[in-house]
Protein backbone atom coordinates (compact mmCIF):
# COMPACT_ATOMS: atom_id res chain seq x y z
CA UNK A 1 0.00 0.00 0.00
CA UNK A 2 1.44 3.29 -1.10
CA UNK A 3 1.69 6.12 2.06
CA UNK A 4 0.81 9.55 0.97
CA UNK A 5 3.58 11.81 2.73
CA UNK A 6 3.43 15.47 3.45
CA UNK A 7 6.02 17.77 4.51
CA UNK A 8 5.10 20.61 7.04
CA UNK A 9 8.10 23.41 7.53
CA UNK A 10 7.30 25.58 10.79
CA UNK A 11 9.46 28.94 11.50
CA UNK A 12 10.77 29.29 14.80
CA UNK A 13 9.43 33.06 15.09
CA UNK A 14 6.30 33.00 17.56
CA UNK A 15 6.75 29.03 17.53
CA UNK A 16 3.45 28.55 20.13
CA UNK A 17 1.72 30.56 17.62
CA UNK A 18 2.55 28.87 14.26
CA UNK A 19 3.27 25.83 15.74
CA UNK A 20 -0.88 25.87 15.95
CA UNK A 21 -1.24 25.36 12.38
CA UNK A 22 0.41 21.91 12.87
CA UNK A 23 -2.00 21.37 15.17
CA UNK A 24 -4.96 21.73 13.00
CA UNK A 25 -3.13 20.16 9.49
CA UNK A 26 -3.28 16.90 11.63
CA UNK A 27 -6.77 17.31 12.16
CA UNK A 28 -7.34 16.68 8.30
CA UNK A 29 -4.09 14.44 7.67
CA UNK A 30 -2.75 11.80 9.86
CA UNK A 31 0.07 12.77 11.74
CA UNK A 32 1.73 9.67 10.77
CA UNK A 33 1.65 10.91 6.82
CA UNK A 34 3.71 14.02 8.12
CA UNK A 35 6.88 14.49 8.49
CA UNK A 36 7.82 18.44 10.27
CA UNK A 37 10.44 20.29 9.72
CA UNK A 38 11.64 23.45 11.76
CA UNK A 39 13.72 26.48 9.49
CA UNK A 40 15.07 29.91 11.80
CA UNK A 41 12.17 31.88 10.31
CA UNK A 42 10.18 32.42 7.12
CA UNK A 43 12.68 33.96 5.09
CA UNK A 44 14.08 30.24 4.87
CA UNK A 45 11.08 27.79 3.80
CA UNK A 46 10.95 28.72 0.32
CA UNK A 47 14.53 27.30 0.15
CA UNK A 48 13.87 24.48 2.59
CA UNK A 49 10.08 23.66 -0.02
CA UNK A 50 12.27 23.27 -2.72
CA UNK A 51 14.82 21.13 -1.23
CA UNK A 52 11.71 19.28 0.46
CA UNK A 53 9.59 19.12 -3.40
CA UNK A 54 13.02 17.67 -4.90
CA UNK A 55 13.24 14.81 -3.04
CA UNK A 56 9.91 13.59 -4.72
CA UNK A 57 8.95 12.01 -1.40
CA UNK A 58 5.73 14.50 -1.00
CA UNK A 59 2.65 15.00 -2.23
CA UNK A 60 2.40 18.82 -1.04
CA UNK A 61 4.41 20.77 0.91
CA UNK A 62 2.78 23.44 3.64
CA UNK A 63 5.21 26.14 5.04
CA UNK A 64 3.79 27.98 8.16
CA UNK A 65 5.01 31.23 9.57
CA UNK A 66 3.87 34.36 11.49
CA UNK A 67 5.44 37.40 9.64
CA UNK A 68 5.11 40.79 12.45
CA UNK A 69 5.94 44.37 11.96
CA UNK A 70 8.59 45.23 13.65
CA UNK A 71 8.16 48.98 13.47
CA UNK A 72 10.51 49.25 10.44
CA UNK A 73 8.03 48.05 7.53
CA UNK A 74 10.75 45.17 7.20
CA UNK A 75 7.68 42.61 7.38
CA UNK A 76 6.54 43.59 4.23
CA UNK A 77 9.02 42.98 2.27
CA UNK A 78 10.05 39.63 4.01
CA UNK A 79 6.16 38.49 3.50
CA UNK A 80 6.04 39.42 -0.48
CA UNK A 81 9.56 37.25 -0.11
CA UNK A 82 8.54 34.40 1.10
CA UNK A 83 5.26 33.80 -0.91
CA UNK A 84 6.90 34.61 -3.88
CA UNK A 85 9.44 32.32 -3.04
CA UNK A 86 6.94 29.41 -1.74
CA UNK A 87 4.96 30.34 -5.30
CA UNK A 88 7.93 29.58 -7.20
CA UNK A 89 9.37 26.64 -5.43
CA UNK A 90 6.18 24.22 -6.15
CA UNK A 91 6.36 26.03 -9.79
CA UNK A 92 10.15 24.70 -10.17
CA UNK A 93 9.05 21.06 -9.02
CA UNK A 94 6.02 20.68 -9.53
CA UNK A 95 4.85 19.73 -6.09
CA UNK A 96 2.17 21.77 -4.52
CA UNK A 97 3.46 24.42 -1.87
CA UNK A 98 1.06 25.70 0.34
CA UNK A 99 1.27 28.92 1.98
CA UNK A 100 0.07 29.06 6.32
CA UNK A 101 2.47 32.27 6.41
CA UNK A 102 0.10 34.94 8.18
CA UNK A 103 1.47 38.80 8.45
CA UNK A 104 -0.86 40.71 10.58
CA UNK A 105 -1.31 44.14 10.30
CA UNK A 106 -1.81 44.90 13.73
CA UNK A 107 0.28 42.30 16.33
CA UNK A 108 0.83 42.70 19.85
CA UNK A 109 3.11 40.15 22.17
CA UNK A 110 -0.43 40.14 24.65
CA UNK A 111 -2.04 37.54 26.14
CA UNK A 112 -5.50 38.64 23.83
CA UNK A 113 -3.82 39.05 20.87
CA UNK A 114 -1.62 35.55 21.09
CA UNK A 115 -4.75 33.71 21.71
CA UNK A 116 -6.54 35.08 18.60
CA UNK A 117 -3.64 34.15 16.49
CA UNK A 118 -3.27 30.72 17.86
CA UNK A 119 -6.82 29.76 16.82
CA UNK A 120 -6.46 31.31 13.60
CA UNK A 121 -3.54 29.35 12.77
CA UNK A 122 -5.27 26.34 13.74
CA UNK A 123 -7.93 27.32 11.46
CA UNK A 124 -5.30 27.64 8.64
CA UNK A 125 -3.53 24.87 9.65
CA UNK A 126 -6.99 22.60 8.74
CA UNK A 127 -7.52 24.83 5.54
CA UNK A 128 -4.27 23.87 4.63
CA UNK A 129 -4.45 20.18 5.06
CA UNK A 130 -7.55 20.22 3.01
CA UNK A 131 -6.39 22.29 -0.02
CA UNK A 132 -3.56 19.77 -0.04
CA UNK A 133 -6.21 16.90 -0.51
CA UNK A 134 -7.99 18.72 -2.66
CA UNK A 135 -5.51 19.72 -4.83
CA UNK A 136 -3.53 16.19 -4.80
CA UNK A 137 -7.10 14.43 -6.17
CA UNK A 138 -6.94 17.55 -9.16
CA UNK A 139 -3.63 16.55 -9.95
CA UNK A 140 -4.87 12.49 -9.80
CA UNK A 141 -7.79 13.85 -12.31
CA UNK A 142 -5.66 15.33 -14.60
CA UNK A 143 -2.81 12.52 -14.62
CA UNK A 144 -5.53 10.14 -15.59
């Protein structure tokens, strides 16, 4: 019987916050069908995706991160990095990258504010796991 793998890549940044979209990918797809991976922060999935999509041992790759301003508007050009860069490593291997890489406008290190993001990245966490069903029985439509 063939075993359906998935790759998850979490960034260390805020780790009990994106380490909730984990969480909620196993809620859709056995934990046993993933295999995690931690990178410093976002600015290295897209690399680690690619490296992960070459090995041809996945059928979808989901990179999660939580992307903050800072104060010096340095978030936005690390979030346009890393999508683009997520984008174009499932384009160079054809292996479906999904994105759980948040960047709030407005992010605060309280108690209210961490417990609204860790739900929502639960929440993503499950969308996640069910685009990458969805878009692995697409790609078994097509192939056929």
């Amino acid at each position: 019987m063939t075993h359906t793998r998935y790759a998850f890549i979490k960034a260390g940044w805020h780790s009990d916050i994106v380490d909730q979209a984990l969480v909620g990918f196993q809620q859709v797809i056995p934990a046993d069908s993933i295999d995690v991976f931690d990178v410093p922060g976002a600015f290295e999935m897209p690399l680690a995706a690619k490296n992960l999509a070459q090995t041809g041992k996945y059928a979808a790759i989901t990179a999660a991160a939580l992307v903050v301003d800072g104060g010096i508007y340095r978030h936005d050009f690390v979030a346009q990095a890393v999508v683009s860069g997520l984008m174009q490593a499932g384009l160079e291997t054809d292996v479906p990258v999904l994105s759980v890489s948040l960047t709030p406008h407005h992010f605060q290190e309280t108690d209210h504010h961490t417990k609204i993001y860790r739900e929502h990245f639960v929440l993503k966490g499950r969308e996640a796991a069910e685009a990458a069903l969805k878009i692995g029985s697409f790609r078994q439509q097509v192939n056929a």
